[in-house]
N, C-alpha and C. Protein backbone atom coordinates (compact mmCIF):
# COMPACT_ATOMS: atom_id res chain seq x y z
N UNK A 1 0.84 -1.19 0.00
CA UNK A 1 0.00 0.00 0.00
C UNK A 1 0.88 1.25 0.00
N UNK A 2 0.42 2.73 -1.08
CA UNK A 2 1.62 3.35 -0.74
C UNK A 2 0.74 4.29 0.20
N UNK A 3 1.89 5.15 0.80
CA UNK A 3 1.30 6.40 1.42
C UNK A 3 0.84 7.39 1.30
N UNK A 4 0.58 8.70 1.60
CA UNK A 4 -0.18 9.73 1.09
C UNK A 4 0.99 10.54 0.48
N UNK A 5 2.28 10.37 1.21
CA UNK A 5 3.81 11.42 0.50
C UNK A 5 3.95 10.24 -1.13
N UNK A 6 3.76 8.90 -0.59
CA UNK A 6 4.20 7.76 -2.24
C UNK A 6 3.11 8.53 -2.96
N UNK A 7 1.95 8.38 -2.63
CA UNK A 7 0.70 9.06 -3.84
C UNK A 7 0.80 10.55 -4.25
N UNK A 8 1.22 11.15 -3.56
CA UNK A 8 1.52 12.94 -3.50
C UNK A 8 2.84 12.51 -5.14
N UNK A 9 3.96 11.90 -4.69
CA UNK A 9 5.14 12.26 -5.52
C UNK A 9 5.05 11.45 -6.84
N UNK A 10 3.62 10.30 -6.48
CA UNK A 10 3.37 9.36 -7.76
C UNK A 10 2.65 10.44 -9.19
N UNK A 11 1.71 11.36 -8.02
CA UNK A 11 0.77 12.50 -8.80
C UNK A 11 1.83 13.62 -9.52
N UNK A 12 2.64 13.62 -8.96
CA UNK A 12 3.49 15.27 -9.46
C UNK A 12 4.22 14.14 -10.76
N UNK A 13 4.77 13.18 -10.40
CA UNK A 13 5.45 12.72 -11.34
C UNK A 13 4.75 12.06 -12.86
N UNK A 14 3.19 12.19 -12.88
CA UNK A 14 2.57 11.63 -13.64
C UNK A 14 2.27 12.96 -14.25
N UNK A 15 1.90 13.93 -13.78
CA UNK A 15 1.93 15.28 -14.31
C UNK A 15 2.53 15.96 -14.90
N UNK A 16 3.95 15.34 -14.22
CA UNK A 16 5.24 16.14 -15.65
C UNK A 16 5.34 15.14 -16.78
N UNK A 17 5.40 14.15 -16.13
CA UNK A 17 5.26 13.02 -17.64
C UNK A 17 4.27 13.67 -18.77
N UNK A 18 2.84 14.22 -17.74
CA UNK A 18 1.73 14.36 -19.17
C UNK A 18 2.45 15.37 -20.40
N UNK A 19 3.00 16.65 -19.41
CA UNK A 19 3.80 17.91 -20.00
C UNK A 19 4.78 17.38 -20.80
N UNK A 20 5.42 16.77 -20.91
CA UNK A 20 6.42 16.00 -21.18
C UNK A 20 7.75 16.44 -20.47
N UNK A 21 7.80 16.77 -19.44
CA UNK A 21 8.89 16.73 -18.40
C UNK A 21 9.47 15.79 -17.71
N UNK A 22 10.51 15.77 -17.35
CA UNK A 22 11.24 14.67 -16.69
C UNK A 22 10.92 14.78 -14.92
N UNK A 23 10.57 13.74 -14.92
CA UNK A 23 9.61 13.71 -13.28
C UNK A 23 10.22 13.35 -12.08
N UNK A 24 11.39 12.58 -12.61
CA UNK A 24 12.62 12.14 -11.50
C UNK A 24 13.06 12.85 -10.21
N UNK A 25 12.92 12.42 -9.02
CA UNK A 25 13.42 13.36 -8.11
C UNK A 25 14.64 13.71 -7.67
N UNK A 26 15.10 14.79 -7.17
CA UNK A 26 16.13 15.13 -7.55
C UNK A 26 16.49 15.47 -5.51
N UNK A 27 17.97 15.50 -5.32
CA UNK A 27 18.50 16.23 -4.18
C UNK A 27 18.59 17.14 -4.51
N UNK A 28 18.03 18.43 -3.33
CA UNK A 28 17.77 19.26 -3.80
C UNK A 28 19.10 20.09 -3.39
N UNK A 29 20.31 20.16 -2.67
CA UNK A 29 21.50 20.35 -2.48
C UNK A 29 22.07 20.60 -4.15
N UNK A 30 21.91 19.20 -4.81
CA UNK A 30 22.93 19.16 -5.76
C UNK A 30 22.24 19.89 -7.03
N UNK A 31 20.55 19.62 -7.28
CA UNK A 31 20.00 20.41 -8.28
C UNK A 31 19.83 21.69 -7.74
N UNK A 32 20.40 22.29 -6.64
CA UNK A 32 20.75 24.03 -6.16
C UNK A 32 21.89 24.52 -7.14
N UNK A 33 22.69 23.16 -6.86
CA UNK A 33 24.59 23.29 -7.20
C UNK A 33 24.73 23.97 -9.15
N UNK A 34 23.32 23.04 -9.16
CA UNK A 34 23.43 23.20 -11.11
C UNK A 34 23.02 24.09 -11.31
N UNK A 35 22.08 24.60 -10.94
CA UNK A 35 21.42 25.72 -11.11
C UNK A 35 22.74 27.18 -11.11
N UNK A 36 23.12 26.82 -10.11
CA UNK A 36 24.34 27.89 -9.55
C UNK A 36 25.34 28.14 -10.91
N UNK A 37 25.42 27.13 -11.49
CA UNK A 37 27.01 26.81 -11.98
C UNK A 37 26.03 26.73 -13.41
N UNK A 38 24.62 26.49 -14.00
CA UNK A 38 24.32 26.60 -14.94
C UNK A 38 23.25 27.84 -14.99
N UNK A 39 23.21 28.96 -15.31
CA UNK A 39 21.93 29.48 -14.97
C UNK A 39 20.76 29.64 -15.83
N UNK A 40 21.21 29.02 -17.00
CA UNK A 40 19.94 28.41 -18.00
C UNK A 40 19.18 27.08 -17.87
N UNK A 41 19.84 26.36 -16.69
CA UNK A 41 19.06 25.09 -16.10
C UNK A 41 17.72 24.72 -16.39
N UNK A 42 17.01 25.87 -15.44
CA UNK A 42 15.41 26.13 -15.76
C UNK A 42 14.76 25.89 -17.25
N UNK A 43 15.60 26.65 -17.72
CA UNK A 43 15.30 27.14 -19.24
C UNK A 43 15.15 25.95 -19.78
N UNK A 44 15.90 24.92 -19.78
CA UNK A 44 16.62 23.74 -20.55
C UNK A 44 15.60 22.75 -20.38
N UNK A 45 15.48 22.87 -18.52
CA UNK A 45 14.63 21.52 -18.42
C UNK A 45 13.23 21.63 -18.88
N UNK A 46 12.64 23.09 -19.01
CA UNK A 46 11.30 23.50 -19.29
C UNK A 46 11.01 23.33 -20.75
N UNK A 47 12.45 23.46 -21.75
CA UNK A 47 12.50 22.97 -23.18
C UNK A 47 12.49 21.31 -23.53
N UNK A 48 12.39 20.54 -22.12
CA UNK A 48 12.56 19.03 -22.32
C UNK A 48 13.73 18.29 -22.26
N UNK A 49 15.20 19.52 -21.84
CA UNK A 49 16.39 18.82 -21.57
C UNK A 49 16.42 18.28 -20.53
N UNK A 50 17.35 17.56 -19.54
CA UNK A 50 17.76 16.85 -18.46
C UNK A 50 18.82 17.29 -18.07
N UNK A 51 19.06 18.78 -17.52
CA UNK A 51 20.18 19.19 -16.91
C UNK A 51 20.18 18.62 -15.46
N UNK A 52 19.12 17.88 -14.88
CA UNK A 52 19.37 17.59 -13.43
C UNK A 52 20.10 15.88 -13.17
N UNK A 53 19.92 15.65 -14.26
CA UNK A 53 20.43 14.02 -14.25
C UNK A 53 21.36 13.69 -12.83
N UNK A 54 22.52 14.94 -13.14
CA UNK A 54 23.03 14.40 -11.94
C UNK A 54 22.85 14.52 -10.81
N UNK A 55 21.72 15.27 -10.18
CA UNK A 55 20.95 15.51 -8.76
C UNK A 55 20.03 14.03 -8.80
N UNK A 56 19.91 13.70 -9.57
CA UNK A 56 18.31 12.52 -9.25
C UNK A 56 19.47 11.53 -8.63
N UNK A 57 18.56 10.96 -7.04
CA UNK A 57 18.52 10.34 -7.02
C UNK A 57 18.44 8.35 -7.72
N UNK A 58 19.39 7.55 -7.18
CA UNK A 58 19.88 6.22 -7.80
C UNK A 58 18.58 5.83 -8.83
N UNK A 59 17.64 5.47 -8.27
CA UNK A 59 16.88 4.65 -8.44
C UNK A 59 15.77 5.55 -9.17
N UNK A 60 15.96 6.99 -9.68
CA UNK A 60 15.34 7.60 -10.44
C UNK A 60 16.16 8.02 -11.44
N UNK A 61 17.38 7.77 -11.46
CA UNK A 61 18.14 8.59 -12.96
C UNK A 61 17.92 7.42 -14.22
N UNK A 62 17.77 8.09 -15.33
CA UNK A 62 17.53 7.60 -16.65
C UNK A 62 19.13 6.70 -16.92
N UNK A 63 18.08 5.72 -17.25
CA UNK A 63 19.64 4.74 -17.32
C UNK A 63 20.48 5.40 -19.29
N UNK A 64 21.64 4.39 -19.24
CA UNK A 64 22.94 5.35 -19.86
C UNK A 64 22.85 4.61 -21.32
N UNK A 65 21.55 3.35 -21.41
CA UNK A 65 21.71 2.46 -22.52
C UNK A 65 20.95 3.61 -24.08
């Protein structure tokens, strides 16, 4: 059974999917770091790029095949 935070982050992540956004969650430390050091980040991911790849968490980053 999931919980109300599993169903909360299942909903946000089905929502960017619809947009066609990448839904993966991210630490938010390290997607601060990119932002910092990229400042078109926003821009990129809102165009459908994946500048956060390397903030997501293991078991949410897009595999490399």
């Amino acid at each position: 059974m999931i919980d109300a935070h599993g169903q909360m982050l299942l909903g946000y992540g089905r929502a960017l999917d619809k947009l066609g956004l990448d839904g993966g969650i991210v630490e938010l430390n390290s997607a601060l770091a990119i932002i910092a050091d990229q400042p078109d980040a926003i821009a990129r991911y809102l165009a459908g790029e994946r500048p956060f790849e390397a903030a997501k968490l293991g078991r949410f980053r897009q595999s490399a095949s």
